[in-house]
Protein backbone atom coordinates (compact mmCIF):
# COMPACT_ATOMS: atom_id res chain seq x y z
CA UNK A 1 5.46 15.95 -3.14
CA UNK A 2 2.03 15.12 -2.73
CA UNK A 3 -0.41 13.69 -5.33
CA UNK A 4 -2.21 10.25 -5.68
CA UNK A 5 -1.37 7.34 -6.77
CA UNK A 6 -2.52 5.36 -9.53
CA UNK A 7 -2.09 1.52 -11.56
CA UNK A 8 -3.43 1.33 -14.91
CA UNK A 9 -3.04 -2.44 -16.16
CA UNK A 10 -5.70 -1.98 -18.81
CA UNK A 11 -7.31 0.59 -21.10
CA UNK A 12 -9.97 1.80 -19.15
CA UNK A 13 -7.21 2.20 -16.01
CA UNK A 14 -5.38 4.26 -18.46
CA UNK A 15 -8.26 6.79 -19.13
CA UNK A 16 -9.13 6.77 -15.45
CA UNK A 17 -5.27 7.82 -14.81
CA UNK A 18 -5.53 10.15 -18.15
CA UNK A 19 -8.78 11.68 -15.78
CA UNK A 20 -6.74 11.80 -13.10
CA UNK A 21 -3.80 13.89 -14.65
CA UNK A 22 -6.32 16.73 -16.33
CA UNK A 23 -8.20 17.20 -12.81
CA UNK A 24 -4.92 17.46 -10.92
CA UNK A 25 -3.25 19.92 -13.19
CA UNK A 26 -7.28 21.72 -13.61
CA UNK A 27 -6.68 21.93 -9.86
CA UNK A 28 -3.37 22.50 -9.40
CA UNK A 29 -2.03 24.08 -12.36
CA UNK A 30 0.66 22.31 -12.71
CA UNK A 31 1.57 17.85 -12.59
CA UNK A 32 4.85 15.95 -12.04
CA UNK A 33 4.47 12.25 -12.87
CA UNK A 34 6.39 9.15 -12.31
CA UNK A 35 5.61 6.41 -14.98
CA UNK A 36 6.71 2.80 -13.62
CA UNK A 37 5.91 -0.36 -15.97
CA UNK A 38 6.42 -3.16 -16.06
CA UNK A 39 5.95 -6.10 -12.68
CA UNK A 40 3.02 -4.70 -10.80
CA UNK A 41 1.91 -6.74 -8.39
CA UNK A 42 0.11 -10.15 -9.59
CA UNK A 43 -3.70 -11.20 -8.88
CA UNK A 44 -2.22 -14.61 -7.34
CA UNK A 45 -0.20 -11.91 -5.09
CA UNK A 46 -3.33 -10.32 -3.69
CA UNK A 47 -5.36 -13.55 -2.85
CA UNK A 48 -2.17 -14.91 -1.16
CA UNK A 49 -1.79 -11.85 1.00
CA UNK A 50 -5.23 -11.64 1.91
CA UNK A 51 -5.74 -15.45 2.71
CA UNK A 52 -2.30 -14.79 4.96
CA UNK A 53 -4.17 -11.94 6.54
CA UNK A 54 -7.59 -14.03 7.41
CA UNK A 55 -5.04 -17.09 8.37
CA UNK A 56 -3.44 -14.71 10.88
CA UNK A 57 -6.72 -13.25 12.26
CA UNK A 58 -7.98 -17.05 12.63
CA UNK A 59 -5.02 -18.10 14.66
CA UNK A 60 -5.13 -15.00 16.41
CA UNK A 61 -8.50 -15.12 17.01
CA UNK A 62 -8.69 -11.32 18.93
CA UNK A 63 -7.67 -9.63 15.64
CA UNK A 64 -10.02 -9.05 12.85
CA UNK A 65 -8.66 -9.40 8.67
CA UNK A 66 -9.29 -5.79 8.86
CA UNK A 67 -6.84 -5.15 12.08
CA UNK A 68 -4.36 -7.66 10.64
CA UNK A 69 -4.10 -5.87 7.15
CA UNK A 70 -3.94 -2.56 9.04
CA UNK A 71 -0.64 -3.67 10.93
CA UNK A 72 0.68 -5.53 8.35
CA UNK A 73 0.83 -2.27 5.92
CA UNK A 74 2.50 -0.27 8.96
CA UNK A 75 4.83 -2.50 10.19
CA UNK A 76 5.76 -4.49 7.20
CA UNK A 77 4.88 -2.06 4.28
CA UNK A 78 5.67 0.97 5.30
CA UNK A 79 9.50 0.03 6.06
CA UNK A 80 9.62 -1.96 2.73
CA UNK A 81 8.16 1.06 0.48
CA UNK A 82 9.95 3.88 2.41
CA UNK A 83 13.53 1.77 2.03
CA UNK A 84 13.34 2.11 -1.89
CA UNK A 85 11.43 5.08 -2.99
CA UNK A 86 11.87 8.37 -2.01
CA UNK A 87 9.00 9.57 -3.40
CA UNK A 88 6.74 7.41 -1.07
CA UNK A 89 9.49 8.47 2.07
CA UNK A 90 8.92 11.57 1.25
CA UNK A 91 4.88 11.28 1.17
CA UNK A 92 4.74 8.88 3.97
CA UNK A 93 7.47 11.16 6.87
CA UNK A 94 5.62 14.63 5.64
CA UNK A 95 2.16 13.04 6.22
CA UNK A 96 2.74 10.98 9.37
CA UNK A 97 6.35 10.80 10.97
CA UNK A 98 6.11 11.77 14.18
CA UNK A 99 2.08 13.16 14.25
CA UNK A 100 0.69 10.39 15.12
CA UNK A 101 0.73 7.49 17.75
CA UNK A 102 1.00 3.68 16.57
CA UNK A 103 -2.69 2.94 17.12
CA UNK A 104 -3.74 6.52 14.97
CA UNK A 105 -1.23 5.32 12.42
CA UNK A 106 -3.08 1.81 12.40
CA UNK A 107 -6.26 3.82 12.05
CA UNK A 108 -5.32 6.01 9.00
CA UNK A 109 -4.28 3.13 6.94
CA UNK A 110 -8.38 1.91 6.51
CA UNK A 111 -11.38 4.26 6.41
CA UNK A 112 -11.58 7.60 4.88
CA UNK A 113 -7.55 7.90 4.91
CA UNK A 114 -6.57 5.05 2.95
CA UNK A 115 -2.93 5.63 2.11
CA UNK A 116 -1.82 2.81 -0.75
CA UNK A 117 1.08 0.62 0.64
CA UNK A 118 0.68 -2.90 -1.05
CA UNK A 119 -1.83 -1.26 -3.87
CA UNK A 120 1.26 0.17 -4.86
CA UNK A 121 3.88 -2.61 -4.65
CA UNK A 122 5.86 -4.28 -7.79
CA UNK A 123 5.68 -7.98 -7.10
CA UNK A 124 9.34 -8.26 -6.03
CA UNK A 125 8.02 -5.35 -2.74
CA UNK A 126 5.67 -8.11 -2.70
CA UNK A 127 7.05 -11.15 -2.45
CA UNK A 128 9.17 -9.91 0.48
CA UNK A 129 5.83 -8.52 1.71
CA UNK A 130 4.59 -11.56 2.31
CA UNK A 131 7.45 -14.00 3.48
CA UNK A 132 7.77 -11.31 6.29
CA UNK A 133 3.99 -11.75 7.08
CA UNK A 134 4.31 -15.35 7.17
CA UNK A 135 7.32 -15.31 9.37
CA UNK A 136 5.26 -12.50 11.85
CA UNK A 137 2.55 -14.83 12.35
CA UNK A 138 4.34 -17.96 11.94
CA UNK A 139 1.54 -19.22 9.08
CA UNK A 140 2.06 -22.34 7.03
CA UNK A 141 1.64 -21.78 3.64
């Protein structure tokens, strides 16, 4: 199945998604949707990871925030979201499994190819997101 992905947590997210859905069925002629509420990931979720990521790239000091994020999504993400949805399995294997080398695969997760990994992540996905980052780099939190 391919498609996009999309989080609406307010009203004007909704008619951007409502957008969204009219051009892709305009387009395609036809839309299957899967509607998910509920714990999306939280705003204290997304500083944390992203202070873990510059934390990691300063103790590293040969990786940028950008690099770091990049291989966290892969090697961290990636299993997590591809373990419990088959709809993202399915995505992930038909666009990349076994077409691309590790560092090409690091590559398409920034840029033009952004592929959503923790975008898309309830806050349980990432909590265990981030412990794993933590233990990867060996932060202090």
């Amino acid at each position: 199945m391919q498609g996009e992905f999309h989080t609406a947590k307010d009203k004007d997210q909704l008619k951007v998604l409502h957008t969204a859905v009219d051009d892709y069925y305009q387009e395609h002629g036809r839309v299957q949707a899967q509607i998910v509420g509920g714990s999306i990931r939280t705003l204290e979720q997304n500083d944390k990871i992203h202070k873990l990521y510059r934390k990691a790239s300063k103790k590293l000091g040969d990786q940028t925030v950008e690099d770091i994020m990049c291989e966290c999504k892969l090697t961290i993400g990636v299993p997590i979201l591809r373990a419990e949805s088959n709809e993202f399995r399915e995505q992930y294997d038909r666009r990349f499994k076994g077409r691309f080398s590790y560092e090409e695969k690091l590559e398409l997760m920034t840029g033009l190819c952004k592929f959503p990994v923790t975008s898309i992540m309830d806050t349980a996905q990432l909590s265990r997101y981030i412990d794993r980052v933590i233990i990867k780099y060996g932060l202090e939190v």
